[in-house]
N, C-alpha and C. Protein backbone atom coordinates (compact mmCIF):
# COMPACT_ATOMS: atom_id res chain seq x y z
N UNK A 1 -10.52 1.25 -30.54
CA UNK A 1 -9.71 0.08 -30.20
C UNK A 1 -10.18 -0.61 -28.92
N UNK A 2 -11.09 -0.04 -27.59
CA UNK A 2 -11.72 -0.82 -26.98
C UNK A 2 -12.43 -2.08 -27.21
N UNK A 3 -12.67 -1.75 -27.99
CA UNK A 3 -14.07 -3.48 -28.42
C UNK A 3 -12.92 -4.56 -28.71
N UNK A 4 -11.92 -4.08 -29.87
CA UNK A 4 -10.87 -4.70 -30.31
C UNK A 4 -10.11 -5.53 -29.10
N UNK A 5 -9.86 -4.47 -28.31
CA UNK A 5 -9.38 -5.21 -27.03
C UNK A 5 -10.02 -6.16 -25.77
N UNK A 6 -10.83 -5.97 -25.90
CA UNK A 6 -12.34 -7.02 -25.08
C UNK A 6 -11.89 -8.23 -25.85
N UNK A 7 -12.37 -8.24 -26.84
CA UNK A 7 -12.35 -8.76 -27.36
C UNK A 7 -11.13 -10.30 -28.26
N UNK A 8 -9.96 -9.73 -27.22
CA UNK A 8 -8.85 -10.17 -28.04
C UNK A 8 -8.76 -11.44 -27.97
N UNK A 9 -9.29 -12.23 -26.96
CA UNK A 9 -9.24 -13.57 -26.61
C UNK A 9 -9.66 -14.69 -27.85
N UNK A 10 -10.93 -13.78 -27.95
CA UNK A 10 -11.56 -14.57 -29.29
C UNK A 10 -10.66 -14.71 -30.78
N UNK A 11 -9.88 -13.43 -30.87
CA UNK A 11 -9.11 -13.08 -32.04
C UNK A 11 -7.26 -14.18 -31.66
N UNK A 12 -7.52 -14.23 -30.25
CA UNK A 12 -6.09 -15.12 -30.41
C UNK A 12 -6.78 -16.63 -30.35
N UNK A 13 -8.06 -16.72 -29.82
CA UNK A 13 -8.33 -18.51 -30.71
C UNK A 13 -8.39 -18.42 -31.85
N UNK A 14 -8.57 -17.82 -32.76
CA UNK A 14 -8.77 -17.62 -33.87
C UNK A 14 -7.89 -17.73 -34.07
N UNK A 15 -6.84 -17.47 -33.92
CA UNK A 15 -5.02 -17.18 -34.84
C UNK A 15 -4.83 -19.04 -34.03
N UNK A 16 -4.92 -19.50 -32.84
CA UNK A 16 -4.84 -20.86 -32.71
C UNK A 16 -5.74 -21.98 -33.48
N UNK A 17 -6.59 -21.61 -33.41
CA UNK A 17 -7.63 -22.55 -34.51
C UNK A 17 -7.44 -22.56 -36.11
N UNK A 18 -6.60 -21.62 -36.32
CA UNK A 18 -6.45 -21.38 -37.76
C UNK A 18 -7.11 -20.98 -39.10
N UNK A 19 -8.11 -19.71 -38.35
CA UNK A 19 -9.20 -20.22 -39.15
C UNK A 19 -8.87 -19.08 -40.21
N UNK A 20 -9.61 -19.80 -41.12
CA UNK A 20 -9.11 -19.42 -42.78
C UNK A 20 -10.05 -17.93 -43.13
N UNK A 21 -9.35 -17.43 -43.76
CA UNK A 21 -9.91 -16.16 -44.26
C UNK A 21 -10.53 -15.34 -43.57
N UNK A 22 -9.86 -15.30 -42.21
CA UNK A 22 -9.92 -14.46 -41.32
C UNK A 22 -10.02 -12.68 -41.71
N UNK A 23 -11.14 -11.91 -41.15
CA UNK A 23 -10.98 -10.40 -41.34
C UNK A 23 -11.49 -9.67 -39.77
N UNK A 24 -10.84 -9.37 -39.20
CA UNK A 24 -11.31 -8.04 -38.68
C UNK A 24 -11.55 -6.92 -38.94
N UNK A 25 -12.49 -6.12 -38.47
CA UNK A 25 -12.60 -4.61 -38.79
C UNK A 25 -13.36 -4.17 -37.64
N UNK A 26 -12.87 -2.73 -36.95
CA UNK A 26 -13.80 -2.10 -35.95
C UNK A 26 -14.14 -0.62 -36.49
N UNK A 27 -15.56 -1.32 -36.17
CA UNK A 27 -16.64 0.41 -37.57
C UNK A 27 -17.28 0.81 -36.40
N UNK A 28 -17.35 2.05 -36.26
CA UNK A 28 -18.66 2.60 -35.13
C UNK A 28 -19.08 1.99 -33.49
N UNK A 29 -17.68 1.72 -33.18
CA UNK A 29 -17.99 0.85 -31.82
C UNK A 29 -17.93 -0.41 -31.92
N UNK A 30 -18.14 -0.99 -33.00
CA UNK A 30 -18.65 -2.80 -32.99
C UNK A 30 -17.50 -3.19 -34.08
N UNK A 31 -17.09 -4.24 -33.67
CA UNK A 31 -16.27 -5.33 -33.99
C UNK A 31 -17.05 -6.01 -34.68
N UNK A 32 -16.48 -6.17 -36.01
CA UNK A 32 -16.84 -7.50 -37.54
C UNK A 32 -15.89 -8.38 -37.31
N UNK A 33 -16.40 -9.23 -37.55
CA UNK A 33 -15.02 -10.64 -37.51
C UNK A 33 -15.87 -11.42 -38.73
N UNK A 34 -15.27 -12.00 -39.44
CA UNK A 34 -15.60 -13.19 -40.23
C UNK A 34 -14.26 -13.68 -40.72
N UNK A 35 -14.55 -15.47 -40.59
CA UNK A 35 -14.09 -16.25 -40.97
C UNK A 35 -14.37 -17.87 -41.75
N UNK A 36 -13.42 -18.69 -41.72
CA UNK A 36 -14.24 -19.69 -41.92
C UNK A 36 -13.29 -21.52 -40.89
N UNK A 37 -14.06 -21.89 -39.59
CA UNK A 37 -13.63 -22.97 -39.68
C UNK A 37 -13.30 -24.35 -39.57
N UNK A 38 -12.65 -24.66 -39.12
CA UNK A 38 -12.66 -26.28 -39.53
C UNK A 38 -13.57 -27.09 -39.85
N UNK A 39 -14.36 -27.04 -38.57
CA UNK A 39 -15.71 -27.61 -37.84
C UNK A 39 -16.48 -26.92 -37.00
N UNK A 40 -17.55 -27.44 -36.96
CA UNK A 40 -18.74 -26.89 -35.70
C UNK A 40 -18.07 -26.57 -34.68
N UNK A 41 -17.22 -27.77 -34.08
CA UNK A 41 -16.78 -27.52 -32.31
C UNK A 41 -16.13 -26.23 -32.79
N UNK A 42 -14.97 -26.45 -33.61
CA UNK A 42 -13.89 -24.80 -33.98
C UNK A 42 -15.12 -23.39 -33.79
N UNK A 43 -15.80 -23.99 -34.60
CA UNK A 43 -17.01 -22.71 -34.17
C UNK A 43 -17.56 -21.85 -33.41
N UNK A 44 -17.97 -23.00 -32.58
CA UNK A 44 -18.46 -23.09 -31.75
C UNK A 44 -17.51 -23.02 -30.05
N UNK A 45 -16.81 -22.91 -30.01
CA UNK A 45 -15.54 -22.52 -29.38
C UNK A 45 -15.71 -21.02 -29.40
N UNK A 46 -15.01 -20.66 -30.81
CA UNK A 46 -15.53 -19.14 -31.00
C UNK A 46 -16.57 -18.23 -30.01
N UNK A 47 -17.52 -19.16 -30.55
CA UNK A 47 -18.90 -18.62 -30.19
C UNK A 47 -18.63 -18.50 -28.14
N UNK A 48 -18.46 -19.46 -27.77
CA UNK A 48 -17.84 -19.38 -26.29
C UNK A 48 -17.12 -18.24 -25.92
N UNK A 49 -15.83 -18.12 -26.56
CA UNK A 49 -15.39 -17.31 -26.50
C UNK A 49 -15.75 -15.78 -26.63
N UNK A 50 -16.66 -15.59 -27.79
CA UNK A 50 -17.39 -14.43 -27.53
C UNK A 50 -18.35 -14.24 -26.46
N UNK A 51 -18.95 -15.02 -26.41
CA UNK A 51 -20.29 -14.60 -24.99
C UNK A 51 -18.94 -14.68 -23.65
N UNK A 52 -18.11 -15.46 -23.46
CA UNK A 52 -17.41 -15.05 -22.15
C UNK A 52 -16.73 -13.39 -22.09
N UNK A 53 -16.49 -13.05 -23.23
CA UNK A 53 -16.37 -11.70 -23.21
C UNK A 53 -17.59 -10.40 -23.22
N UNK A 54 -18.56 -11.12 -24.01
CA UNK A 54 -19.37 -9.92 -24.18
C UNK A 54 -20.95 -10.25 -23.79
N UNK A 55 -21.20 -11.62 -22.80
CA UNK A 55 -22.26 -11.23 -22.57
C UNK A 55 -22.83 -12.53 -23.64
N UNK A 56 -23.76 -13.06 -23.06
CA UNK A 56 -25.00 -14.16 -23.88
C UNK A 56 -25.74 -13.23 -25.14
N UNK A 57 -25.70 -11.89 -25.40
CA UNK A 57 -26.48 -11.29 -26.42
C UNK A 57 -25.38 -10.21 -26.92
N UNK A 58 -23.96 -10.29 -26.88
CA UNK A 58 -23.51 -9.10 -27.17
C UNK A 58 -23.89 -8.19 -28.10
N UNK A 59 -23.74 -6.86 -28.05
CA UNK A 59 -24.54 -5.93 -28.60
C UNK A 59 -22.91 -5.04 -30.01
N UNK A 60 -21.82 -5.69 -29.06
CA UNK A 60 -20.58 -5.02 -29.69
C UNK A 60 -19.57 -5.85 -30.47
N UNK A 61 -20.52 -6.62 -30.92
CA UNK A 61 -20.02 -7.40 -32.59
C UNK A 61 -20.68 -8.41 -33.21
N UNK A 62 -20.11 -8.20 -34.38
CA UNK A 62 -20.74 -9.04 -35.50
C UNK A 62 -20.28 -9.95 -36.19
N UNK A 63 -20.11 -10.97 -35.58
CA UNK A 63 -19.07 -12.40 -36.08
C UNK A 63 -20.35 -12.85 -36.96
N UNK A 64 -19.25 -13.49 -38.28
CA UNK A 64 -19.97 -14.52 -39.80
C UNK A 64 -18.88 -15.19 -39.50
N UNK A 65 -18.85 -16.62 -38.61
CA UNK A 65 -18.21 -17.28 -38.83
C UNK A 65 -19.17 -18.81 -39.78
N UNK A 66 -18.04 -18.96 -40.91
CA UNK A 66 -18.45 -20.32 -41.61
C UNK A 66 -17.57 -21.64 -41.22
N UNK A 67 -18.53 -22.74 -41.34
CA UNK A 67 -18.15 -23.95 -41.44
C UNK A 67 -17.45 -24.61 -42.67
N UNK A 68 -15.51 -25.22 -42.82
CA UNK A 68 -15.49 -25.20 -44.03
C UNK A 68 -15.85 -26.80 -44.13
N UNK A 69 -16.45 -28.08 -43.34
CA UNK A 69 -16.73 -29.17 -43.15
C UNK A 69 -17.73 -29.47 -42.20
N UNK A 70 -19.24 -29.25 -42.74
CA UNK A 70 -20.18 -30.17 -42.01
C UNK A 70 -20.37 -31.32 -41.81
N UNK A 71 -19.82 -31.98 -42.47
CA UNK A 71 -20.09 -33.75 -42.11
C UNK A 71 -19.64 -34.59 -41.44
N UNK A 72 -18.65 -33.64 -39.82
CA UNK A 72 -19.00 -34.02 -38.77
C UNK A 72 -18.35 -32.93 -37.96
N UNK A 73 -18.72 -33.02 -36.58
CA UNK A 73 -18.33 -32.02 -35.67
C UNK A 73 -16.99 -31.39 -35.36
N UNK A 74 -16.59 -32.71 -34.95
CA UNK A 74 -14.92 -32.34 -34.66
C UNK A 74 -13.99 -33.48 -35.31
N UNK A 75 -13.10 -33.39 -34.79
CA UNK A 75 -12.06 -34.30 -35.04
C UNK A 75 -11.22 -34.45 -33.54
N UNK A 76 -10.44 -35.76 -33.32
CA UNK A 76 -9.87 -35.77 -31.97
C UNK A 76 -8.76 -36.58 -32.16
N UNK A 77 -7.77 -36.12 -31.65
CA UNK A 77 -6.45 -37.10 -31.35
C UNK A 77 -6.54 -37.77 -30.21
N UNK A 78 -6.40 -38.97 -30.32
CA UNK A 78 -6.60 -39.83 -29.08
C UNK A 78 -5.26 -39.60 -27.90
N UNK A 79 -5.45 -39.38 -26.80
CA UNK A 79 -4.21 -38.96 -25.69
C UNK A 79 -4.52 -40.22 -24.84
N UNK A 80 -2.96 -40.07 -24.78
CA UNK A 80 -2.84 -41.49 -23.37
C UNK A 80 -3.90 -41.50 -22.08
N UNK A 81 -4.75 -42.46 -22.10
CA UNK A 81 -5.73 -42.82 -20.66
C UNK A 81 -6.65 -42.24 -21.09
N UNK A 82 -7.37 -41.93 -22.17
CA UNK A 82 -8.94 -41.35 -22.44
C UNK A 82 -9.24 -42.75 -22.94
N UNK A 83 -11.00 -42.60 -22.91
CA UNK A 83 -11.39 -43.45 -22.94
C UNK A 83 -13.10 -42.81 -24.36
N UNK A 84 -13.42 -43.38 -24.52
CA UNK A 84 -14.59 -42.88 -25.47
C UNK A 84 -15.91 -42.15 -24.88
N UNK A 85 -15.74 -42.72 -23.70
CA UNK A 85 -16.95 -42.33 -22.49
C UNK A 85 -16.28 -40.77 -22.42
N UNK A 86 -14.96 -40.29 -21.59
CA UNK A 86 -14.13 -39.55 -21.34
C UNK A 86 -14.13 -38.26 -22.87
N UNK A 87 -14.68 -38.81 -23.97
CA UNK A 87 -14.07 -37.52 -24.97
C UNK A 87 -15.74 -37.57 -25.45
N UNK A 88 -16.68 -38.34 -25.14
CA UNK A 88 -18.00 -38.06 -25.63
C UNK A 88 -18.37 -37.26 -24.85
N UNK A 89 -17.80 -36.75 -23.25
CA UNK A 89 -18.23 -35.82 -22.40
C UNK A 89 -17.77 -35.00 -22.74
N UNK A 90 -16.81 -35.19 -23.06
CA UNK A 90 -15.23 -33.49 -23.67
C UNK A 90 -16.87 -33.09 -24.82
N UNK A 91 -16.96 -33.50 -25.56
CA UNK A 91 -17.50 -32.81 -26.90
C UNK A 91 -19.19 -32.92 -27.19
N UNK A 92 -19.72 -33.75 -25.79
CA UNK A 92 -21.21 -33.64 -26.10
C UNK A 92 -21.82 -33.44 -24.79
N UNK A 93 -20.55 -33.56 -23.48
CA UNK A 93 -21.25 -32.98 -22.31
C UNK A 93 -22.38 -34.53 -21.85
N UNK A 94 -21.88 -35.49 -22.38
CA UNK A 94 -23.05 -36.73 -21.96
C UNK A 94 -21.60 -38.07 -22.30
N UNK A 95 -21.40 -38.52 -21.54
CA UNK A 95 -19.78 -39.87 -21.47
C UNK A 95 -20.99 -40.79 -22.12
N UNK A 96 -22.19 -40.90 -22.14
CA UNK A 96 -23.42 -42.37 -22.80
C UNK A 96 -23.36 -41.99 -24.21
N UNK A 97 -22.88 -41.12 -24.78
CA UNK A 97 -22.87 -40.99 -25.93
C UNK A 97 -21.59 -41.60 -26.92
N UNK A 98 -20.86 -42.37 -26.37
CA UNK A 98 -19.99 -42.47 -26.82
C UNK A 98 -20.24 -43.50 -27.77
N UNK A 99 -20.68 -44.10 -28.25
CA UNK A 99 -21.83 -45.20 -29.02
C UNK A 99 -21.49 -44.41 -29.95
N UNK A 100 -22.01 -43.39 -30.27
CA UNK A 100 -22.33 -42.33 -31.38
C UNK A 100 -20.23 -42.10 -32.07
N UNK A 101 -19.28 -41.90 -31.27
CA UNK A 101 -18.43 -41.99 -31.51
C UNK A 101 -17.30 -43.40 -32.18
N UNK A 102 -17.85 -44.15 -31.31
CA UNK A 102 -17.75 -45.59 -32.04
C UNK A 102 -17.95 -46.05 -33.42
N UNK A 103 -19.22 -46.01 -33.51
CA UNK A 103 -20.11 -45.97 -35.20
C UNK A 103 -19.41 -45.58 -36.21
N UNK A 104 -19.26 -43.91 -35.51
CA UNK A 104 -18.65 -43.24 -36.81
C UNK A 104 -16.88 -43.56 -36.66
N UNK A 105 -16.72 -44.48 -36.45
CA UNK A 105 -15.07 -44.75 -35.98
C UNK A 105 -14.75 -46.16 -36.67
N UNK A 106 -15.73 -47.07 -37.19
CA UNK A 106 -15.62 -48.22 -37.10
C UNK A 106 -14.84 -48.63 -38.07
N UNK A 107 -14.11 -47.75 -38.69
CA UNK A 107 -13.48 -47.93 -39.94
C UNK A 107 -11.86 -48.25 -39.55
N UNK A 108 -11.81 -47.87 -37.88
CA UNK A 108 -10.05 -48.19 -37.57
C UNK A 108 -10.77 -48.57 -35.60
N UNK A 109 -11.90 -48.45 -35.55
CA UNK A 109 -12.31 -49.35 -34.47
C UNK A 109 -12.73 -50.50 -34.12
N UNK A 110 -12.29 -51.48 -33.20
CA UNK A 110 -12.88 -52.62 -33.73
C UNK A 110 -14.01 -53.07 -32.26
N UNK A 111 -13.58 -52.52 -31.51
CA UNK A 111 -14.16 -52.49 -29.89
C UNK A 111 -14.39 -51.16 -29.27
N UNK A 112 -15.52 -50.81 -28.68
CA UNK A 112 -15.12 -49.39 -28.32
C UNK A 112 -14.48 -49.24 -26.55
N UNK A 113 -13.70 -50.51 -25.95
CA UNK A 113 -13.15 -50.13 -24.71
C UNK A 113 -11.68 -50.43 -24.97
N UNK A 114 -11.72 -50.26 -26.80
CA UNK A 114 -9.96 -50.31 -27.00
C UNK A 114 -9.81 -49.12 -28.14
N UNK A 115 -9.13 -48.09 -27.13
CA UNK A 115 -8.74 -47.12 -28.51
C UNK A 115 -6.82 -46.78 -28.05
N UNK A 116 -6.17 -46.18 -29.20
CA UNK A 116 -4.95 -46.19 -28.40
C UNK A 116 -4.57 -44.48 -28.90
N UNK A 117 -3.69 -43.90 -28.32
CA UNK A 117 -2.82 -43.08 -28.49
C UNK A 117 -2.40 -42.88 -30.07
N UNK A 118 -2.67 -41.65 -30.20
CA UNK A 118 -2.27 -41.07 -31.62
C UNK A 118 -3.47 -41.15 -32.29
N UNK A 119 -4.43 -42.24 -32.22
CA UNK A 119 -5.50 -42.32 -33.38
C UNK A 119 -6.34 -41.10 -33.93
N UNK A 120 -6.67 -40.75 -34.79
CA UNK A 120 -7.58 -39.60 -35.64
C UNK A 120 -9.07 -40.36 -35.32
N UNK A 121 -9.77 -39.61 -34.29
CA UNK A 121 -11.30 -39.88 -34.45
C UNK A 121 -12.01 -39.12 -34.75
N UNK A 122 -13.16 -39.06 -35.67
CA UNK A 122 -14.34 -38.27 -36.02
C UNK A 122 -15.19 -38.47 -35.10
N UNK A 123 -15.56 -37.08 -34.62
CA UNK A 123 -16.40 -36.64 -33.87
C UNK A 123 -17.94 -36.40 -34.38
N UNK A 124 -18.83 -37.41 -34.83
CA UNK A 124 -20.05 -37.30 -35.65
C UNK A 124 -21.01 -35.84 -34.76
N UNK A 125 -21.40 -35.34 -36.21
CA UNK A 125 -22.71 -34.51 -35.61
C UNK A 125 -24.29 -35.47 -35.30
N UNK A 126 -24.40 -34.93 -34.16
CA UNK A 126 -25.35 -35.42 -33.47
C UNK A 126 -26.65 -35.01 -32.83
């Protein structure tokens, strides 16, 4: 139950992220996890979450996490006072990318220095 417990952080994003067909099992020291979800970022989150616990190469588990939607990264609810610059840094670490967010938006965007509260944006892979 040590690894299990290192480990728990990752297993309670997991129960927050929701990810589907979730299994744990601890065999011989090492922690299995597989699941499947949302998106890359959901993933990839994960994946954060494991190396902050165990290290850039952990040696004490074996996550199969799947993607159940590649055809784009994330998804984002728009919050009061963000801006496109502001959530292209949240999710690509670069605010000049927000171009790339626009594009794939243009279907309920019409400007990209007007977005409002509540909106559903796709987060394109890039």
């Amino acid at each position: 139950m040590m690894v299990k417990s290192k480990y728990q952080n990752v297993l309670e994003l997991g129960e927050q992220l929701n990810i589907q067909n979730g299994d744990v099992k601890e065999e011989n020291g090492k922690l299995h996890i597989t699941g499947t979800a949302s998106n890359q970022y959901e993933k990839n989150q994960l994946w954060d979450a494991i190396k902050a616990s165990g290290g850039e190469n952990p040696q004490d588990i074996m996550a199969d996490i799947k993607v159940a939607d590649t055809s784009y990264y994330a998804k984002h609810t728009v919050q009061s006072g963000e801006s496109l610059s502001r959530i292209a840094k949240h999710y690509y670490g670069d605010p000049m990318k927000y171009n790339a967010i626009f594009e794939a938006n243009k279907n309920i965007l019409k400007n990209p220095d007007v977005i409002h509260p509540d909106q559903e944006l796709v987060i394109p892979n890039i």
